[in-house]
Protein backbone atom coordinates (compact mmCIF):
# COMPACT_ATOMS: atom_id res chain seq x y z
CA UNK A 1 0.00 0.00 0.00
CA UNK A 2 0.93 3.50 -0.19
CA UNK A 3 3.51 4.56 2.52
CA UNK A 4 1.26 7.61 3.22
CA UNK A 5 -1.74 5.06 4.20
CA UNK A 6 0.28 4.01 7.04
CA UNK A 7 0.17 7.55 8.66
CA UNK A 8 -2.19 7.24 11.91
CA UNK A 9 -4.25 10.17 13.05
CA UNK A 10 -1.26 12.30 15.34
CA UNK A 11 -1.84 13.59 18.75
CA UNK A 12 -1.65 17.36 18.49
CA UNK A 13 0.01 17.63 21.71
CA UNK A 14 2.72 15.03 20.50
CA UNK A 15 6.27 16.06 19.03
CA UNK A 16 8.31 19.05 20.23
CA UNK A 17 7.91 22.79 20.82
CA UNK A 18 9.85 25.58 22.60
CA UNK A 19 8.60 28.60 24.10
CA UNK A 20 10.78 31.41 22.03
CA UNK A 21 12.36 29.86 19.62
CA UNK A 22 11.75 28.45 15.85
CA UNK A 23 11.98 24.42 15.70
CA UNK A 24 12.64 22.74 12.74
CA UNK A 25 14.18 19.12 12.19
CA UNK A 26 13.61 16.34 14.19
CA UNK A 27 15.18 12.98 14.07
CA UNK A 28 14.51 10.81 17.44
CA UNK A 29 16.22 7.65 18.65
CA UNK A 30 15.87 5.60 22.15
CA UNK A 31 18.27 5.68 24.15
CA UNK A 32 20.75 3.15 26.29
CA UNK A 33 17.84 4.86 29.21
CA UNK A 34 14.88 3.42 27.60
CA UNK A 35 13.60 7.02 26.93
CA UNK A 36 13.06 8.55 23.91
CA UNK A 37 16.04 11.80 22.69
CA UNK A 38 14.39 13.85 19.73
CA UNK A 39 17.61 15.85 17.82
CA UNK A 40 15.89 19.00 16.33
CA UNK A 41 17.58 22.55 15.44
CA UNK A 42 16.26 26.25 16.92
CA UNK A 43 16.87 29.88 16.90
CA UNK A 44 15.49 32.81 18.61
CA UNK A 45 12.12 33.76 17.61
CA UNK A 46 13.55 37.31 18.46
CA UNK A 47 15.28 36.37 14.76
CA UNK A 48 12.89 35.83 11.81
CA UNK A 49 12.73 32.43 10.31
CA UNK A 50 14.01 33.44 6.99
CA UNK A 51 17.60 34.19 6.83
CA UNK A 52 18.62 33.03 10.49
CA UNK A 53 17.91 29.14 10.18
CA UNK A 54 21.45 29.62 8.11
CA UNK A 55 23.32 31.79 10.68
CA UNK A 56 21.68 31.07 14.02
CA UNK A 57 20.49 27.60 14.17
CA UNK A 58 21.94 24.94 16.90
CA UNK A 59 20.98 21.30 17.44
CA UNK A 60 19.46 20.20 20.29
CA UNK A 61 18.25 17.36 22.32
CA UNK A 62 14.82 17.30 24.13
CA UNK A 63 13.54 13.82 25.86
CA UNK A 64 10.29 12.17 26.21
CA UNK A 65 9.00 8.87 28.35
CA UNK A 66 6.94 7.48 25.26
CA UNK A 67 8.16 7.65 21.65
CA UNK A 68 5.57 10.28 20.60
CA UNK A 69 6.29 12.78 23.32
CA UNK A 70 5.40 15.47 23.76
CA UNK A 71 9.14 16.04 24.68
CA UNK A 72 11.19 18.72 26.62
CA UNK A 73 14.10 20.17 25.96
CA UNK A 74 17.49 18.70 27.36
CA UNK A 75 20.53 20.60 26.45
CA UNK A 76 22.72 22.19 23.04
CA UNK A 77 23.98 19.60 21.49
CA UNK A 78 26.17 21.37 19.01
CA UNK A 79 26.51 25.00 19.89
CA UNK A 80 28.83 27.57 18.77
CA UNK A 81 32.53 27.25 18.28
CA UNK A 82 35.33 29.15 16.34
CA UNK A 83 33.90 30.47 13.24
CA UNK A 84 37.26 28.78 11.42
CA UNK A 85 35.69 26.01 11.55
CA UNK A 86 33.26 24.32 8.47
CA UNK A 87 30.45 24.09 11.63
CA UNK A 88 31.67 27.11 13.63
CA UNK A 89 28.75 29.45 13.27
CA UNK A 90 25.58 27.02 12.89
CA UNK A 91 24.52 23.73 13.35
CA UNK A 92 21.43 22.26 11.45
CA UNK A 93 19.21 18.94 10.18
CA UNK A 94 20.24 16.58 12.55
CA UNK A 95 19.53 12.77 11.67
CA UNK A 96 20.77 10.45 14.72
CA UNK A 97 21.82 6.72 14.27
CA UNK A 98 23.36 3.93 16.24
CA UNK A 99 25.58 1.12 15.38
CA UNK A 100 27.39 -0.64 17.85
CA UNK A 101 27.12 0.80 21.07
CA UNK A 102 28.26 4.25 19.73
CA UNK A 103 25.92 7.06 18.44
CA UNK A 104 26.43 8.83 14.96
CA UNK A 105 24.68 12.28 14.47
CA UNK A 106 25.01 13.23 11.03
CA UNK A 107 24.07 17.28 10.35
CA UNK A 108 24.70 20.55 8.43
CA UNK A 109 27.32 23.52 9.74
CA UNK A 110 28.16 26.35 8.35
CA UNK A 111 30.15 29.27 8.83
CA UNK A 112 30.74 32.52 7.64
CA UNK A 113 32.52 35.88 7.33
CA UNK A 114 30.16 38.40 8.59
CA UNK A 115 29.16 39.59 11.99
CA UNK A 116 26.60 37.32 13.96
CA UNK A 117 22.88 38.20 13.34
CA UNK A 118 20.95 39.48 16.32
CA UNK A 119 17.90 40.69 17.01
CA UNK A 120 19.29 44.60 16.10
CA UNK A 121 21.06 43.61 13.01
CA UNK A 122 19.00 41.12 11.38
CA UNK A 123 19.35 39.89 7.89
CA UNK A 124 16.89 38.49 5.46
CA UNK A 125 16.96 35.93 2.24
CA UNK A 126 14.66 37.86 0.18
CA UNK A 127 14.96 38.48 -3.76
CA UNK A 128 15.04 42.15 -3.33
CA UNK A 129 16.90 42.18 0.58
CA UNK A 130 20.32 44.45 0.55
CA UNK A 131 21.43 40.94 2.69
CA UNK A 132 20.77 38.85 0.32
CA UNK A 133 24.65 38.09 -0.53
CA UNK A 134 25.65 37.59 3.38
CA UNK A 135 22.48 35.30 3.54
CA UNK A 136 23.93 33.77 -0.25
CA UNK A 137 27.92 33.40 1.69
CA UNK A 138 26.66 31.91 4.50
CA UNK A 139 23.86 29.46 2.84
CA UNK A 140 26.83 28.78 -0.05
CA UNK A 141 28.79 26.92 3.04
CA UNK A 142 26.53 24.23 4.39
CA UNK A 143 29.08 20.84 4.90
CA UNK A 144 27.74 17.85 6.26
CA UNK A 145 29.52 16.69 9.12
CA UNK A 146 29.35 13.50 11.73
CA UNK A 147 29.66 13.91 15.51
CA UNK A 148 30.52 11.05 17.43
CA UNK A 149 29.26 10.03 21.23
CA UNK A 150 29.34 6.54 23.86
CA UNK A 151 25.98 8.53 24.87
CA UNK A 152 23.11 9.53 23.62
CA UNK A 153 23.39 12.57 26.21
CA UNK A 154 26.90 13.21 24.96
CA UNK A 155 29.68 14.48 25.16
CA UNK A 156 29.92 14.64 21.09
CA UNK A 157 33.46 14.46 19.02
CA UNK A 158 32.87 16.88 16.62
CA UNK A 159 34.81 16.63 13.38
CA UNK A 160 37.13 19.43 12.18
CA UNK A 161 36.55 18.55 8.42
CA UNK A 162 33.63 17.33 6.77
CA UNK A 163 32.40 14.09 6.30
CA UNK A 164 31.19 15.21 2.51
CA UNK A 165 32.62 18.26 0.67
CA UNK A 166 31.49 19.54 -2.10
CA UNK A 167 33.16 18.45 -6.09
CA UNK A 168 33.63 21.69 -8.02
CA UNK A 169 32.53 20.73 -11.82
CA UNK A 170 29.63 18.24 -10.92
CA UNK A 171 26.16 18.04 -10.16
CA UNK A 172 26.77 18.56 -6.09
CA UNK A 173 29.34 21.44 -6.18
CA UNK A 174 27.37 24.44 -4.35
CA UNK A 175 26.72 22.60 -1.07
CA UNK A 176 26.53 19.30 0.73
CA UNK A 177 23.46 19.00 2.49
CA UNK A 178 20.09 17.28 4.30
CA UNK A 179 22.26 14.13 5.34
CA UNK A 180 20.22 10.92 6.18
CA UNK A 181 21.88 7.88 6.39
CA UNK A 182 20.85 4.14 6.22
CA UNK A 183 22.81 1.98 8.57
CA UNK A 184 22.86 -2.07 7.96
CA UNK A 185 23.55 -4.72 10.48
CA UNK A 186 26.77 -4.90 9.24
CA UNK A 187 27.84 -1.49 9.16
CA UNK A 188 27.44 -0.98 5.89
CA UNK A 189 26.34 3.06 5.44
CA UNK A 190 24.31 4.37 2.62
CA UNK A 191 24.31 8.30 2.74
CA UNK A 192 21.82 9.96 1.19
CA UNK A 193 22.15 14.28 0.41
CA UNK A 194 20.72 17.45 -1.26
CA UNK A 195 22.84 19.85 -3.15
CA UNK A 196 22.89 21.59 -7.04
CA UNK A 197 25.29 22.60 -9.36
CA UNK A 198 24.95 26.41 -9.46
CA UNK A 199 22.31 28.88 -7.96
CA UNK A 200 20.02 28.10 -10.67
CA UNK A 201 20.09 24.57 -10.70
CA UNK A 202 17.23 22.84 -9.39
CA UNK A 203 17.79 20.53 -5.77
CA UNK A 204 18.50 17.00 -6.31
CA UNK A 205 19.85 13.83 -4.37
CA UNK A 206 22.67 12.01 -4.21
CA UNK A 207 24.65 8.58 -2.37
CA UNK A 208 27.57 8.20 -0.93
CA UNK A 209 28.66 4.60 1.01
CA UNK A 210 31.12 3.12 3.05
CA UNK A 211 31.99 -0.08 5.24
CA UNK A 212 31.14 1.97 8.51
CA UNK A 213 28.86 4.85 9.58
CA UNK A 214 32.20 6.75 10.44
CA UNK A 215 33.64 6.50 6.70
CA UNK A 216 35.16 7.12 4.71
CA UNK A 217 32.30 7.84 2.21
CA UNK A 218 32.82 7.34 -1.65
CA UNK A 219 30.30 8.78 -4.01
CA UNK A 220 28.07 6.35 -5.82
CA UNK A 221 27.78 7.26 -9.18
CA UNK A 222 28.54 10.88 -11.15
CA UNK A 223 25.32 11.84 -10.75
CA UNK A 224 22.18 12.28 -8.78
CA UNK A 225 19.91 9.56 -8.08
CA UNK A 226 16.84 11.23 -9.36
CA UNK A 227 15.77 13.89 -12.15
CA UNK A 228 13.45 15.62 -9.90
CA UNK A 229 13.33 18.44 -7.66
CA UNK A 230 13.90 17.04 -4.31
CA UNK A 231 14.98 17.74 -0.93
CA UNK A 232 15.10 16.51 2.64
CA UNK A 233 15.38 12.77 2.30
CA UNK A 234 14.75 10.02 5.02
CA UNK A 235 16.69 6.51 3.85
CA UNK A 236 16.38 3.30 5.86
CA UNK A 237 17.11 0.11 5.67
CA UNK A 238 14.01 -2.56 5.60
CA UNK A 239 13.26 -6.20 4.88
CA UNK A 240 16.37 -6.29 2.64
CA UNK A 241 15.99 -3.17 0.36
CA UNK A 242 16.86 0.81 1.15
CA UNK A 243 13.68 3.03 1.44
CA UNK A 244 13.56 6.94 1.01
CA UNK A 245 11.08 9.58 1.55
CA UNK A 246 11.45 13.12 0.10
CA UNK A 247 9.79 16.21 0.02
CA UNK A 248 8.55 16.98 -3.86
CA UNK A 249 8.85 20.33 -4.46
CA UNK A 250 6.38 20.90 -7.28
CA UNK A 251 4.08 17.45 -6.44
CA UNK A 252 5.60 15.92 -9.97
CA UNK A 253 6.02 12.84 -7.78
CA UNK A 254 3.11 12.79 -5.54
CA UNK A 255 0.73 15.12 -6.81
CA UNK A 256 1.08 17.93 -4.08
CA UNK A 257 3.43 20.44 -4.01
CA UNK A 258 5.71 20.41 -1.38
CA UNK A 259 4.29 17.09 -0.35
CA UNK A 260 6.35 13.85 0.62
CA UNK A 261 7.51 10.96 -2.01
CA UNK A 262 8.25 7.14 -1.60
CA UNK A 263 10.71 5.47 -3.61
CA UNK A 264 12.33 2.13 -2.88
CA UNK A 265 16.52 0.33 -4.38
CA UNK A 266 17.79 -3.07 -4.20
CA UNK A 267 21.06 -1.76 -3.68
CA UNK A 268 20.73 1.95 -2.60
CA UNK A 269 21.95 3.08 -6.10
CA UNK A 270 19.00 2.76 -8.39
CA UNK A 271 15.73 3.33 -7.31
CA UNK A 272 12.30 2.58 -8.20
CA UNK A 273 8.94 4.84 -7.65
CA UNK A 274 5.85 2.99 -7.25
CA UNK A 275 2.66 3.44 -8.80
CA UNK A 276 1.34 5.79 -6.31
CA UNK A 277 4.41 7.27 -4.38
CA UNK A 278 2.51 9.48 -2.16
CA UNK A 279 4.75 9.20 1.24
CA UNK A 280 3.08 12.43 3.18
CA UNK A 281 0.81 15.79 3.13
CA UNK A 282 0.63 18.77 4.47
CA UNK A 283 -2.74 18.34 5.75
CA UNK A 284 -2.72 16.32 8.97
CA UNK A 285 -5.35 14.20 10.65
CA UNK A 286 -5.75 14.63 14.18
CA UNK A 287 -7.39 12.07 16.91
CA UNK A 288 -10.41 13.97 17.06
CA UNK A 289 -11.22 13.19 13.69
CA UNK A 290 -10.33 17.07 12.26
CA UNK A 291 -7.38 17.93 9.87
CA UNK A 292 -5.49 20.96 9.61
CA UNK A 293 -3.09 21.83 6.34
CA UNK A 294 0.44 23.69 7.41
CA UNK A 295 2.12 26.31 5.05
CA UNK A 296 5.36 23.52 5.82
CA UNK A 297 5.86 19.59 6.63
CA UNK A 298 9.29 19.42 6.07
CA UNK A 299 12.43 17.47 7.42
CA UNK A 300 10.53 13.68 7.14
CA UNK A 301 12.59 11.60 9.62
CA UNK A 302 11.09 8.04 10.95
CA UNK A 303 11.85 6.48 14.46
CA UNK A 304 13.29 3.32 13.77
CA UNK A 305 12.05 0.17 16.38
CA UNK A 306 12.90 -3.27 15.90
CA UNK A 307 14.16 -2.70 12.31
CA UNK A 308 10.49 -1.13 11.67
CA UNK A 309 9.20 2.59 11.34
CA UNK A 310 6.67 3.32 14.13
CA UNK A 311 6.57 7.20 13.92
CA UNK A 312 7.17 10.18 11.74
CA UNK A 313 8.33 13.48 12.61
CA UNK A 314 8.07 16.35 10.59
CA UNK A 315 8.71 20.18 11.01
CA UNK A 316 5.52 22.24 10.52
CA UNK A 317 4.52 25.35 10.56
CA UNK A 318 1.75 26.36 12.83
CA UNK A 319 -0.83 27.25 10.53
CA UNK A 320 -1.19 27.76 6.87
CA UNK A 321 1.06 30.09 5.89
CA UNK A 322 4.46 29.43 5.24
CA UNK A 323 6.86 29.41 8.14
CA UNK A 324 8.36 32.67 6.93
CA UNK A 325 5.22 34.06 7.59
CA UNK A 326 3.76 32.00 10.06
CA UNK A 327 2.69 32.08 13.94
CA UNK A 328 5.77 29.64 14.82
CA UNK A 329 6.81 26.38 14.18
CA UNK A 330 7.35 23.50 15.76
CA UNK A 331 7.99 19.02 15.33
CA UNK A 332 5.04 16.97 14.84
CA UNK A 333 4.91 13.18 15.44
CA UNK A 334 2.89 11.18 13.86
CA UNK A 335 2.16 7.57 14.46
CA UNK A 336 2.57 4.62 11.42
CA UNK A 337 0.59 1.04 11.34
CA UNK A 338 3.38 -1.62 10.73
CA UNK A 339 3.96 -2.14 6.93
């Protein structure tokens, strides 16, 4: 059946909010506690949305007793550092996985050249904005890195390098970005990320593997995996193929713009779309049998349990509009039937 007919009515008190701040991401794990840890990014709502997810944003941890939450925020899990480094001035789209006994947190950082946004000297990612080029420097940088931990509570190894650069001359040589990665058994690690060729290009997805979730990570193939316009991709591992879900940018896929696609590889190189690939919508059914439609569902990761997806979580803007213009925004978790 259609991956989006496994989507359960959601609780709308479920996921993860924060008084004063913009949430976005959310990838959750359970921990060696037997609690839940949901990895999401925020910034100061004193900051707009637009513009200062790229130069404010820091990963963070909030727990919950039951795998839907609603969860509360722990700690920073990747705060500032020295801007000389890739990740110095902003941490981003967290995706959390463990493989024996050790926990891999695959993200975006960035840094940049400029002073640090605050709420006096903002800047803003609009066509016409005098800030559009410090938004464009600081954007241009996104890395994907890995940070390493014995915990799920930490304390993290960050890298000083990235785990994926960019390759000047191909189809992923603005950025390296959106990291999800599939983790076998085995070890065996199928990376999945969003980048383009040039500021006009559209988004698309690429793989990169290796023998271990630490690397090293060699591209698969020259070029990306799809012909689409894609971005934030969930990959997993499941009853011996790879599975992805993907926000479609202009519903080519699944027949709603901005909604969320299904596709399914053999080998995590070549994949196939089924007949109806509809993985998610913007309009969400609640338990008391009413449905709202968000301006945003964005970031798709799944909790993995027993080799199985049980939930989704999804960033969301509160309302309708989107989250540039919207109330606030904040993680949504939505429960699956088993496949």
């Amino acid at each position: 059946m259609p991956f989006i007919d496994r989507l359960l009515p959601a609780d709308p008190s479920a996921g993860f909010r924060m008084g004063g701040y913009w949430i976005w991401c959310g990838s959750a794990i359970k921990g060696e506690d037997g609690r839940y840890h949901l990895f999401a990014s925020r910034w100061p709502r004193t900051l707009t949305f637009s513009g200062h997810w790229i130069t404010n944003s820091e990963i963070v941890r909030a727990v919950s007793d039951t795998p839907a939450g609603p969860y509360s925020f722990a700690d920073v899990v990747l705060p500032w550092r020295h801007r000389r480094y890739f990740d110095g001035l902003m941490t981003h789209n967290p995706n959390i996985q463990k493989f024996d006994g050790k926990y891999y947190l695959f993200y975006i950082g960035a840094t940049y050249d400029f002073d640090i946004p605050t709420p006096e000297r903002q800047i803003h990612e609009g066509k016409y904005s005098e800030h559009r080029e410090l938004y464009r420097r600081a954007w241009g940088n996104k890395r994907i890195g890995l940070a390493v931990s014995d915990s799920v509570g930490g304390p993290w190894r960050r890298p000083d390098r990235p785990l994926l650069d960019t390759r000047p001359g191909h189809w992923d040589a603005l950025i390296t970005s959106n990291p999800s990665a599939a983790v076998r058994d085995d070890g065996f690690t199928v990376l999945i990320y969003k980048s383009r060729r040039d500021w006009a290009a559209p988004f698309q997805l690429g793989i990169a593997t290796a023998p271990h979730p630490a690397g090293p990570y060699t591209r698969a193939g020259a070029g990306p995996i799809f012909p689409f316009d894609v971005e934030d991709p969930f990959i997993w591992w499941e009853d011996g193929r790879y599975h992805v879900i993907m926000k479609d940018f202009k519903g080519a896929l699944c027949g709603e713009p901005d909604g969320g696609a299904y596709a399914w590889s053999a080998d995590g190189r070549h994949w196939q779309l089924p007949a109806d690939a509809r993985a998610y919508s913007r309009t969400i059914r609640w338990q008391d049998g009413t449905a709202t439609t968000h301006g945003n569902f964005e970031r798709p990761n799944l909790l993995l349990q027993d080799g199985h997806p049980t939930h989704l979580f999804a960033a969301v803007s509160d309302d309708e509009r989107p989250h540039w213009q919207s109330s606030g925004t904040h993680n949504v978790c939505i429960p699956l039937t088993p496949p």
